[in-house]
PDB file of N, CA and C in Angstrom:
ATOM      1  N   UNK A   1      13.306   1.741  -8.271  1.00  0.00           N
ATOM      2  CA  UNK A   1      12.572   0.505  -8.073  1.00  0.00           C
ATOM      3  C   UNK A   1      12.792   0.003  -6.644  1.00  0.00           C
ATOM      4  N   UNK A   2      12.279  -0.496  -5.769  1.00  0.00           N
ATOM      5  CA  UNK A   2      11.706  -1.040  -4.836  1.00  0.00           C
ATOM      6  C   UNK A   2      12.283  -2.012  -4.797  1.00  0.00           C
ATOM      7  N   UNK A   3      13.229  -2.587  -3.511  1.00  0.00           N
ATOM      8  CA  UNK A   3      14.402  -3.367  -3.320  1.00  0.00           C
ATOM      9  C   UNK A   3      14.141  -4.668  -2.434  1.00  0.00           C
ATOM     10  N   UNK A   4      13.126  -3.781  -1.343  1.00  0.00           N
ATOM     11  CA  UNK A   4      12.890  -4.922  -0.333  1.00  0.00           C
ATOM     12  C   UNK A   4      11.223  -4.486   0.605  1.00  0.00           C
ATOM     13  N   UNK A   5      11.348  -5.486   1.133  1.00  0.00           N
ATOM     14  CA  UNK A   5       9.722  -4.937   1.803  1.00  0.00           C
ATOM     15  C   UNK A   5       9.600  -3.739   2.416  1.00  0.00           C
ATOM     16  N   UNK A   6      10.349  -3.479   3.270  1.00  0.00           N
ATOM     17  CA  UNK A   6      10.653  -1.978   3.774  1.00  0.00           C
ATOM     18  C   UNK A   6      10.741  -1.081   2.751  1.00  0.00           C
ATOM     19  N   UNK A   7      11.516  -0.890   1.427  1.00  0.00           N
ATOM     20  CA  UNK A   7      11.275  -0.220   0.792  1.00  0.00           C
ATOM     21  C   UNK A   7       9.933   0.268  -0.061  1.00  0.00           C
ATOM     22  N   UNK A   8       8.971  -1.109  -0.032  1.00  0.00           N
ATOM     23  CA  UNK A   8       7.556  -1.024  -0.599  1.00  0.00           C
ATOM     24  C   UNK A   8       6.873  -0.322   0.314  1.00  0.00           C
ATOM     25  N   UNK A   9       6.962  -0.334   1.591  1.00  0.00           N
ATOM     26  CA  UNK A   9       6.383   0.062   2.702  1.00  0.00           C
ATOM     27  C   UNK A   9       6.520   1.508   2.379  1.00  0.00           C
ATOM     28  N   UNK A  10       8.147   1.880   1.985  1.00  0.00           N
ATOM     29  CA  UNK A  10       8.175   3.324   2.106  1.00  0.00           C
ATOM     30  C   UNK A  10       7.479   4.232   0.822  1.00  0.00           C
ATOM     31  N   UNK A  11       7.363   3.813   0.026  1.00  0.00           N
ATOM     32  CA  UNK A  11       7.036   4.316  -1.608  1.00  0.00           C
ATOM     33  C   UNK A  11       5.210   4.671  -1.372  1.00  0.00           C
ATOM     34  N   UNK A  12       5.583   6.302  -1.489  1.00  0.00           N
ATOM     35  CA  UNK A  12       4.754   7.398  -1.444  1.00  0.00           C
ATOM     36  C   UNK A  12       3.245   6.983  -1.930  1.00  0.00           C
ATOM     37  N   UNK A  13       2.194   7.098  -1.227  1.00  0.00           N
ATOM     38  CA  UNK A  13       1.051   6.818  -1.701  1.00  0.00           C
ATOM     39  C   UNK A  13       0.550   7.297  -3.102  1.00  0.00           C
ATOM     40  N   UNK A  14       1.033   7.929  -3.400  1.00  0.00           N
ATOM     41  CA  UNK A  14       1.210   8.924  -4.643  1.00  0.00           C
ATOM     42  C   UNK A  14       1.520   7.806  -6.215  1.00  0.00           C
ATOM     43  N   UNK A  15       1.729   6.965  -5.663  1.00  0.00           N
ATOM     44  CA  UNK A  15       2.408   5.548  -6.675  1.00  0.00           C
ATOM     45  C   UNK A  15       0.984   4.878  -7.055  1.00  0.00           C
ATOM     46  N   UNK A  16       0.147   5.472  -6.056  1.00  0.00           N
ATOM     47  CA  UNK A  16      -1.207   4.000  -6.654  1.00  0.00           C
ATOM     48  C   UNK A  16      -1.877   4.764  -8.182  1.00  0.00           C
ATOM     49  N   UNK A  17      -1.789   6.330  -8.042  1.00  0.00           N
ATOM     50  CA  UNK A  17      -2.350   7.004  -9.049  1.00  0.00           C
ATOM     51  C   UNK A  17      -3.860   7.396  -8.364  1.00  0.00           C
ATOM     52  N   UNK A  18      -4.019   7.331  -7.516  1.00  0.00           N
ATOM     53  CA  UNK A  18      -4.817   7.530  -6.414  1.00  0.00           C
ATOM     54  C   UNK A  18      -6.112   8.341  -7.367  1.00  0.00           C
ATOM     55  N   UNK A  19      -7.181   9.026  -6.850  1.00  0.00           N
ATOM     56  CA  UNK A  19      -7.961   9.865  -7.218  1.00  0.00           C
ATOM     57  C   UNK A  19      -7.865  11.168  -6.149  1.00  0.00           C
ATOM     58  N   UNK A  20      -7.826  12.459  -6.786  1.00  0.00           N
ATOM     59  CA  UNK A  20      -7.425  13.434  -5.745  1.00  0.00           C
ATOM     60  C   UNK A  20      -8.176  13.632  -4.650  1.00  0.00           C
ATOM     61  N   UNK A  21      -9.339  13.318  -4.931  1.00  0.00           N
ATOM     62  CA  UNK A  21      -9.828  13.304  -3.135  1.00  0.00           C
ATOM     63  C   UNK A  21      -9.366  12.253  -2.342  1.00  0.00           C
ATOM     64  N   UNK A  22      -9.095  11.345  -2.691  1.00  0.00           N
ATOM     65  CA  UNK A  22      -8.273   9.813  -1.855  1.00  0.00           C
ATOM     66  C   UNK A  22      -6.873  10.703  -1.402  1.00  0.00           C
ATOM     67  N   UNK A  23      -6.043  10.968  -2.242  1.00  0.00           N
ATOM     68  CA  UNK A  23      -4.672  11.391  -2.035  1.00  0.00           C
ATOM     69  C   UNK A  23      -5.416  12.720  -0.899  1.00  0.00           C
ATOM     70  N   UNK A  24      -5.639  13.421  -1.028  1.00  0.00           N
ATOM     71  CA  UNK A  24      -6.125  14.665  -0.031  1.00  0.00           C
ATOM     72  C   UNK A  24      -6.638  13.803   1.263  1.00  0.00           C
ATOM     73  N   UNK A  25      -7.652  13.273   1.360  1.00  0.00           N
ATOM     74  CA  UNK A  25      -7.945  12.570   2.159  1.00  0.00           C
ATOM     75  C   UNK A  25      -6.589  11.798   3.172  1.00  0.00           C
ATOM     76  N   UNK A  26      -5.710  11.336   2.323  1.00  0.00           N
ATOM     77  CA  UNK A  26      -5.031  10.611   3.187  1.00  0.00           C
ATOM     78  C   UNK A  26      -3.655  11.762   3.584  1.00  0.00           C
ATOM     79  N   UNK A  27      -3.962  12.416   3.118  1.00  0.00           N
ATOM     80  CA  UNK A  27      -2.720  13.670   3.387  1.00  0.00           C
ATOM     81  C   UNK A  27      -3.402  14.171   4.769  1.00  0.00           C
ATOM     82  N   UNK A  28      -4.607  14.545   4.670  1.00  0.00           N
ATOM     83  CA  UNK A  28      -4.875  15.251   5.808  1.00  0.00           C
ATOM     84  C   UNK A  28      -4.611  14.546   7.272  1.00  0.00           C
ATOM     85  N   UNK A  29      -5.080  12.976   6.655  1.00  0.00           N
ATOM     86  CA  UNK A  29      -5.096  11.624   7.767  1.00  0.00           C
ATOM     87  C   UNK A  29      -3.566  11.594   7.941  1.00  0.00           C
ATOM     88  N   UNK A  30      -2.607  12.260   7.258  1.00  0.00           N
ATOM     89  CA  UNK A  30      -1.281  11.833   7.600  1.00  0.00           C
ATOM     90  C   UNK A  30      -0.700  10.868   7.100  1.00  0.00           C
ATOM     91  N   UNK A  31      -1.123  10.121   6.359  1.00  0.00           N
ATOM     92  CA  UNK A  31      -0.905   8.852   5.510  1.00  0.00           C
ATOM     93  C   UNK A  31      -0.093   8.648   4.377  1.00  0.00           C
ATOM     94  N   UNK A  32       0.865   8.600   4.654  1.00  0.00           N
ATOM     95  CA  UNK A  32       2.034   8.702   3.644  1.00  0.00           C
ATOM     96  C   UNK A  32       2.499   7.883   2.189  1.00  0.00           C
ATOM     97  N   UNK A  33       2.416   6.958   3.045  1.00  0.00           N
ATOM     98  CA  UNK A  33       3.286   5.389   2.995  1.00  0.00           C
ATOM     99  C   UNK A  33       2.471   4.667   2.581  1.00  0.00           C
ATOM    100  N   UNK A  34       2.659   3.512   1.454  1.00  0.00           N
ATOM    101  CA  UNK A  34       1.984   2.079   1.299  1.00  0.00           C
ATOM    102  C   UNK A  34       1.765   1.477   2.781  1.00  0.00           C
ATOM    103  N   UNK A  35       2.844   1.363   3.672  1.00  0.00           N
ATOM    104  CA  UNK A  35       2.937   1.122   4.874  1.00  0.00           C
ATOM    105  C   UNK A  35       1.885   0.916   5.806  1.00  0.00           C
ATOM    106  N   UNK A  36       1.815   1.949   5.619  1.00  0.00           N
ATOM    107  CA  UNK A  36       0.791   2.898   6.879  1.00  0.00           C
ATOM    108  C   UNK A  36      -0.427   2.822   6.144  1.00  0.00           C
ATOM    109  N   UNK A  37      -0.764   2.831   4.983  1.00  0.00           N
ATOM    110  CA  UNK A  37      -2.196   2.647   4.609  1.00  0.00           C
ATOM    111  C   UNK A  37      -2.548   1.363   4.189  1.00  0.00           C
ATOM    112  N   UNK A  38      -1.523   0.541   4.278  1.00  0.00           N
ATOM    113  CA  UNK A  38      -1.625  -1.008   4.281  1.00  0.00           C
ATOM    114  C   UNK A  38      -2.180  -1.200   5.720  1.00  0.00           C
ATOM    115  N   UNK A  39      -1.465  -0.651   6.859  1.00  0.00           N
ATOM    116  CA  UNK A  39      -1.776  -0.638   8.377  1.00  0.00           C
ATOM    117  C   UNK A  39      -3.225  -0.540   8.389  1.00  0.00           C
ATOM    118  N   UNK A  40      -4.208   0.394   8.064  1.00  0.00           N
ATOM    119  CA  UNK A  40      -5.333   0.948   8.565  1.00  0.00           C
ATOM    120  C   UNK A  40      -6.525   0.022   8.048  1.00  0.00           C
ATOM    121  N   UNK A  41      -7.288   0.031   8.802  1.00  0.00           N
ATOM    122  CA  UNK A  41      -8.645  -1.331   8.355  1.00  0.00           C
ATOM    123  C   UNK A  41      -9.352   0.316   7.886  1.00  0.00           C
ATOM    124  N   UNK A  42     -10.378  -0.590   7.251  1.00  0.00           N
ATOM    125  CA  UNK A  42     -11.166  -0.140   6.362  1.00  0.00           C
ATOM    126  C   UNK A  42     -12.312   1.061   6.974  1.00  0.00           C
ATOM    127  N   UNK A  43     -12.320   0.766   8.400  1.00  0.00           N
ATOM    128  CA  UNK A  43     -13.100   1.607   9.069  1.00  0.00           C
ATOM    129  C   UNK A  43     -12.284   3.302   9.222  1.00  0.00           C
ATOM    130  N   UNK A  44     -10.940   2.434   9.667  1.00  0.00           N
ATOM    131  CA  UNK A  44     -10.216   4.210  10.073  1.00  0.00           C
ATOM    132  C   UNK A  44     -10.448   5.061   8.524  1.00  0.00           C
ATOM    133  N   UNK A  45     -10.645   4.390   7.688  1.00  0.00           N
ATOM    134  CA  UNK A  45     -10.151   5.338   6.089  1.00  0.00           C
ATOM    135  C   UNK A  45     -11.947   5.866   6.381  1.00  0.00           C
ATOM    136  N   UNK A  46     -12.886   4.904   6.683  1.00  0.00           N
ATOM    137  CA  UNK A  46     -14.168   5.307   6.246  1.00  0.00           C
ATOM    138  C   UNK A  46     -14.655   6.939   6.820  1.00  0.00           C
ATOM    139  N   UNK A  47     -13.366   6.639   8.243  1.00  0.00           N
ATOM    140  CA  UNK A  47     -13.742   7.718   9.242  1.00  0.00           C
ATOM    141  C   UNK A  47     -12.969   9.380   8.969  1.00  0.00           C
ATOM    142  N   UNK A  48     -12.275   9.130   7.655  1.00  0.00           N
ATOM    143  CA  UNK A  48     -11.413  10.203   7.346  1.00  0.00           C
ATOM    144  C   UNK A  48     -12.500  11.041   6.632  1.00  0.00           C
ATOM    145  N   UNK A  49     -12.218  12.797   6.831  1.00  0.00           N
ATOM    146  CA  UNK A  49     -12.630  13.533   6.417  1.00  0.00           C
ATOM    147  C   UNK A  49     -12.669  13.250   4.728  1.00  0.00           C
ATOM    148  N   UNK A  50     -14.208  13.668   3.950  1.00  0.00           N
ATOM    149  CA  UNK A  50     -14.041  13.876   2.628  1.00  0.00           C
ATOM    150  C   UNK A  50     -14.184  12.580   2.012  1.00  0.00           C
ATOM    151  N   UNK A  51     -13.852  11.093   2.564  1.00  0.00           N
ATOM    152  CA  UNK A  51     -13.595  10.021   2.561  1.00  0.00           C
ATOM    153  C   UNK A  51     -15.342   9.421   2.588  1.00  0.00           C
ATOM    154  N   UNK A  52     -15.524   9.033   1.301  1.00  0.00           N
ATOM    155  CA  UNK A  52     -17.439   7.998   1.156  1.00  0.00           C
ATOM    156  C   UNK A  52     -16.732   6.432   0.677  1.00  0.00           C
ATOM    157  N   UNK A  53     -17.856   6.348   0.183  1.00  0.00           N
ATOM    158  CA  UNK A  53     -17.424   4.595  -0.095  1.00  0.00           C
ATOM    159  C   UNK A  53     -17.073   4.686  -1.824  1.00  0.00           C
ATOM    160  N   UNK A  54     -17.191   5.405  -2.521  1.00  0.00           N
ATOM    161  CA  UNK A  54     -16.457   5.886  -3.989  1.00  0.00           C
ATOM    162  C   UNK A  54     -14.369   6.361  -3.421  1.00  0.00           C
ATOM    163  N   UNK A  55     -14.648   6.428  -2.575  1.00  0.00           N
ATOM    164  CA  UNK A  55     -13.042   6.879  -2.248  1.00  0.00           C
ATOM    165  C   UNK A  55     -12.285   5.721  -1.830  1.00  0.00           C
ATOM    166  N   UNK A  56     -13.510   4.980  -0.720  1.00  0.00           N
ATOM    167  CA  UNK A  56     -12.718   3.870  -0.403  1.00  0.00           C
ATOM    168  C   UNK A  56     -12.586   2.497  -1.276  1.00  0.00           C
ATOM    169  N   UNK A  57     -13.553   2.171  -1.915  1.00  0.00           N
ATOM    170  CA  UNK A  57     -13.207   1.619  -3.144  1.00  0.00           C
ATOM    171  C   UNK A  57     -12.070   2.171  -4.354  1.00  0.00           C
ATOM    172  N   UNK A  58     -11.877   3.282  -4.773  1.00  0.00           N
ATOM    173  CA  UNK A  58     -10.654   3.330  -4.932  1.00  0.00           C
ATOM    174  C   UNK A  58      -9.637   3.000  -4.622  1.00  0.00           C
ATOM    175  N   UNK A  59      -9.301   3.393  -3.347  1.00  0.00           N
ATOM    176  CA  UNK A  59      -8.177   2.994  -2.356  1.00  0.00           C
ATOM    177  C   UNK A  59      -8.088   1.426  -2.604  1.00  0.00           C
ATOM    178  N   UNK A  60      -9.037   0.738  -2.427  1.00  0.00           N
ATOM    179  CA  UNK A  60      -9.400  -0.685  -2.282  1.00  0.00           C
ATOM    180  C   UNK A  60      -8.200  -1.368  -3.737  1.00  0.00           C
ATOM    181  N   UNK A  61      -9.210  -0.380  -4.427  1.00  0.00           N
ATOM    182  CA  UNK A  61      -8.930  -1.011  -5.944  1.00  0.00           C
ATOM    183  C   UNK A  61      -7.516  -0.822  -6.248  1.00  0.00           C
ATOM    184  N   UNK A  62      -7.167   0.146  -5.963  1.00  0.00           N
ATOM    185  CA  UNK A  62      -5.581   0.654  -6.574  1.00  0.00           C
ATOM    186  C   UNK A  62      -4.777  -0.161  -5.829  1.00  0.00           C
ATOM    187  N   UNK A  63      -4.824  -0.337  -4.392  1.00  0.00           N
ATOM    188  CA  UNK A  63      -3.702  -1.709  -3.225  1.00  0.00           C
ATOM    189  C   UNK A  63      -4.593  -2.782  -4.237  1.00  0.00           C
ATOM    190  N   UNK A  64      -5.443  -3.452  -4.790  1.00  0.00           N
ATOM    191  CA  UNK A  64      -4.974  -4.752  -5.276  1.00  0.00           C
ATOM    192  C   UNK A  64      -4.822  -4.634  -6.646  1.00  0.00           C
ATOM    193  N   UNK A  65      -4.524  -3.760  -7.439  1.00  0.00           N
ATOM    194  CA  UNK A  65      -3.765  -3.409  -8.716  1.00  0.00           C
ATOM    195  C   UNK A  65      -2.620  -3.923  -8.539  1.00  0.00           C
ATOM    196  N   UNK A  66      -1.966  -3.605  -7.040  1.00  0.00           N
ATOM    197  CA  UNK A  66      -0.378  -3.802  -6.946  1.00  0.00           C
ATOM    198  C   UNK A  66      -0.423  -5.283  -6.027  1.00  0.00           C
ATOM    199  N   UNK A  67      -1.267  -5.811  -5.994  1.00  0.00           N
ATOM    200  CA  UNK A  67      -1.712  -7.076  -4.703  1.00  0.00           C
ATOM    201  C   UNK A  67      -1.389  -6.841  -3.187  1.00  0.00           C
ATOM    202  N   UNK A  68      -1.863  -5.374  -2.749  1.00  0.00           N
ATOM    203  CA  UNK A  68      -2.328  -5.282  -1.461  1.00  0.00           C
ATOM    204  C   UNK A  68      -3.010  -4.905  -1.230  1.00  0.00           C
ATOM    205  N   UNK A  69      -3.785  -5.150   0.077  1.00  0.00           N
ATOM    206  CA  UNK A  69      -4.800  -4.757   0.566  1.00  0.00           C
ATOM    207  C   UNK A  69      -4.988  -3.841   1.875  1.00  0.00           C
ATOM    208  N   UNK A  70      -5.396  -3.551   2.423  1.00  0.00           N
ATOM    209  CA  UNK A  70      -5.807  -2.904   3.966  1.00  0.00           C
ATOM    210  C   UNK A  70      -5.846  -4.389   4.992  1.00  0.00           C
ATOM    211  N   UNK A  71      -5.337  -3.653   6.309  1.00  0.00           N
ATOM    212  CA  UNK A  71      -5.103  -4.503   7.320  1.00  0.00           C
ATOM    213  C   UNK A  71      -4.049  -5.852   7.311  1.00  0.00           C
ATOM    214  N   UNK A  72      -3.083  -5.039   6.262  1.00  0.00           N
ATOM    215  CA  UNK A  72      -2.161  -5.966   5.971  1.00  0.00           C
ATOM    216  C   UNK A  72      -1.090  -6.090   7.307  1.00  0.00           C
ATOM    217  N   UNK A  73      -0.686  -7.304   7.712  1.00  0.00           N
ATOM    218  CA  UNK A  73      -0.095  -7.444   8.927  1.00  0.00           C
ATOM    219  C   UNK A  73       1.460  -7.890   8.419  1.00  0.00           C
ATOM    220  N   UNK A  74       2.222  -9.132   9.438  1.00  0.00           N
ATOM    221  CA  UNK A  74       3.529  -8.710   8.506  1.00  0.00           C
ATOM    222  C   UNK A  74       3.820 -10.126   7.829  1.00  0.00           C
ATOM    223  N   UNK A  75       1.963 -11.440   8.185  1.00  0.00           N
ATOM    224  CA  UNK A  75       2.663 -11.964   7.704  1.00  0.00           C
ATOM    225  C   UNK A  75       2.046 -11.792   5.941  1.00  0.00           C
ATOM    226  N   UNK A  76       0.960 -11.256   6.096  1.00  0.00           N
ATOM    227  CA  UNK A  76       0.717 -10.704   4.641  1.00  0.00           C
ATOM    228  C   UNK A  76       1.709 -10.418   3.758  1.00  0.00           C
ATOM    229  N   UNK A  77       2.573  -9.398   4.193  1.00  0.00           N
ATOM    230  CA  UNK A  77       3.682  -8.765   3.718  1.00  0.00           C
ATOM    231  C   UNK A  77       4.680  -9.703   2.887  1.00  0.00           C
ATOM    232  N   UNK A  78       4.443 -10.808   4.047  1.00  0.00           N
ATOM    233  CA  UNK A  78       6.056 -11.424   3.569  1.00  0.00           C
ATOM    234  C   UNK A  78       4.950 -12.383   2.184  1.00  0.00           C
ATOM    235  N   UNK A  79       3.988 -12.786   2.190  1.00  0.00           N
ATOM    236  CA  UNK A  79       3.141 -13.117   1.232  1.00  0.00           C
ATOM    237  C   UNK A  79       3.366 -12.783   0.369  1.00  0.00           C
ATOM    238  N   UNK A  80       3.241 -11.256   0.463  1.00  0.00           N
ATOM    239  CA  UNK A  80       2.843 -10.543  -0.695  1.00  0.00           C
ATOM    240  C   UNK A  80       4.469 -10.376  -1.666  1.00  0.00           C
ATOM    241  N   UNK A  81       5.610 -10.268  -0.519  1.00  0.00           N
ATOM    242  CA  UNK A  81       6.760 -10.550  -1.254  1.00  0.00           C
ATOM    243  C   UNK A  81       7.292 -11.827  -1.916  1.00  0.00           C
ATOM    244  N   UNK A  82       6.869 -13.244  -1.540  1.00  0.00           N
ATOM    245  CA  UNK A  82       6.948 -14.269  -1.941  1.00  0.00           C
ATOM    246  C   UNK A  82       6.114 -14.188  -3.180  1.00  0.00           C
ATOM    247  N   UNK A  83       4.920 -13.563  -3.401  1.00  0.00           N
ATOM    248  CA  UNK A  83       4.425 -14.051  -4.595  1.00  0.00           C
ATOM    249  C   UNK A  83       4.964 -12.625  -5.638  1.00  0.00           C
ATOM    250  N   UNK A  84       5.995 -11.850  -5.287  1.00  0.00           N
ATOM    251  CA  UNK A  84       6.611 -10.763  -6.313  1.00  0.00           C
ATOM    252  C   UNK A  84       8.274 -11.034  -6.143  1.00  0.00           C
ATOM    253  N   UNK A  85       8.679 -11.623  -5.600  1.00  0.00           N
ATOM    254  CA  UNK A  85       9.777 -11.924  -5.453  1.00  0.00           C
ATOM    255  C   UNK A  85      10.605 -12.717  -6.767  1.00  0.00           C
ATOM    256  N   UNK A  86      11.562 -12.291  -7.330  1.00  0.00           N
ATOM    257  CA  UNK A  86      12.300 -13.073  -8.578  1.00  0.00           C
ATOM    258  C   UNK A  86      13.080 -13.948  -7.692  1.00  0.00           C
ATOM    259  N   UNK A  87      14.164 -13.328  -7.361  1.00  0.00           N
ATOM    260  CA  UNK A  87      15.021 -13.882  -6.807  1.00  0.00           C
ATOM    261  C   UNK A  87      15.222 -13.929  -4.859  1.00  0.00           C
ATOM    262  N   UNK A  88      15.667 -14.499  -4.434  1.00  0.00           N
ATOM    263  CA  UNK A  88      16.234 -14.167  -2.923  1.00  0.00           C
ATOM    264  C   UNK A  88      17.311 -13.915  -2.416  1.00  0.00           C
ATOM    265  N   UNK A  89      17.779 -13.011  -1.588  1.00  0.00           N
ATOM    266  CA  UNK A  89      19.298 -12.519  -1.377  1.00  0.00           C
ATOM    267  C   UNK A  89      19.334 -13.544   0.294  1.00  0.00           C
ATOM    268  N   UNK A  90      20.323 -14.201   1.031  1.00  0.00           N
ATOM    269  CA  UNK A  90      20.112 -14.247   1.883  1.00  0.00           C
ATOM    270  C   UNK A  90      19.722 -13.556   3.254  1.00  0.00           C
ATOM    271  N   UNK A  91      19.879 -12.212   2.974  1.00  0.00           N
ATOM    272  CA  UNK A  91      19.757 -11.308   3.761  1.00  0.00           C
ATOM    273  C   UNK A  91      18.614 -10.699   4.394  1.00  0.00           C
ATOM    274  N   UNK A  92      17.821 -10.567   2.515  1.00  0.00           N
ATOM    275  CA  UNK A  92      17.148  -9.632   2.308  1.00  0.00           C
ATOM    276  C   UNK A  92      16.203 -10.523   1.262  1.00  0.00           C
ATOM    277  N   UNK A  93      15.250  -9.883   1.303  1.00  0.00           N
ATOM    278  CA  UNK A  93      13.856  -9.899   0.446  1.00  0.00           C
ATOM    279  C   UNK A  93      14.431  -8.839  -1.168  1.00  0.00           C
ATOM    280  N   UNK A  94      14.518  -9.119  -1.712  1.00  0.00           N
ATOM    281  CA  UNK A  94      14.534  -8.514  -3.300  1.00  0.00           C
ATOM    282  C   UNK A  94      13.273  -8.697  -3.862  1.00  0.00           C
ATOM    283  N   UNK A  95      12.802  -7.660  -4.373  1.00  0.00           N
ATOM    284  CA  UNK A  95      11.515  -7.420  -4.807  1.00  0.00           C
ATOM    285  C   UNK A  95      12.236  -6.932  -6.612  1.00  0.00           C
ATOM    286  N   UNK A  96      11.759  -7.587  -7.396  1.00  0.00           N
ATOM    287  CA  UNK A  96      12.367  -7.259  -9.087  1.00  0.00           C
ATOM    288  C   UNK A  96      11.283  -7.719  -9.679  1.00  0.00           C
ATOM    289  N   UNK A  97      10.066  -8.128  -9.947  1.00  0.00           N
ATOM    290  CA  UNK A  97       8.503  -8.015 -10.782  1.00  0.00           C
ATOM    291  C   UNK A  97       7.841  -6.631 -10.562  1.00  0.00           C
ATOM    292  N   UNK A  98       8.131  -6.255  -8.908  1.00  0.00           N
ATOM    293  CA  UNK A  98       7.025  -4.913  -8.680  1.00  0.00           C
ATOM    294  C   UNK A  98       7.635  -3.832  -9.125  1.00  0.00           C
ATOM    295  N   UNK A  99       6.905  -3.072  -9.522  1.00  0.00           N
ATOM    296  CA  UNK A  99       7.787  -1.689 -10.041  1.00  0.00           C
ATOM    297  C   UNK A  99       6.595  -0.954  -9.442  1.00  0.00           C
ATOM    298  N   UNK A 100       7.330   0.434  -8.132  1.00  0.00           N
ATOM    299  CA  UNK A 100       6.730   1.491  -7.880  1.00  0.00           C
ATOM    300  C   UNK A 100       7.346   2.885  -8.338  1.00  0.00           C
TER     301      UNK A 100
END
């Protein structure tokens, strides 16, 4: 389970349940990470090989299954951890509602 924002960042695109041309698609693009495909606006995905608007609506759909989206910046992030957040460590962001 997913500890802190950095750790959501890191958890394998492979977590959304993707559709296999999306997951292929973003393999080829290099796209690993919630992170990094949180990073990319909607145009760079449109521009990926294999990638129509049935793929990118997927993509779309599966980041707000988990409440993210594309072109997420960092203060999104911390958003998106405030509204999944149970508790707060002083340190650190604890993430304990999201499960990846």
């Amino acid at each position: 389970m997913a500890k802190t924002i950095n750790d959501v960042r890191r958890v394998p695109v492979e977590h959304l349940s993707l559709s296999v041309r999306a997951l292929n698609a973003l393999r080829k693009a290099n796209v690993r990470t919630l992170g990094e495909l949180t990073a990319k606006k909607q145009i760079d995905i449109s521009t990926m090989k294999s990638v129509g608007k049935n793929t990118i609506q997927d993509i779309v759909d599966k980041l707000a299954a988990v409440g993210l989206h594309l072109e997420m910046d960092e203060l999104d992030w911390i958003e998106w951890a405030i509204a999944h957040v149970e508790w707060i460590n002083k340190t650190d962001w604890i993430i304990a509602r999201q499960t990846f």
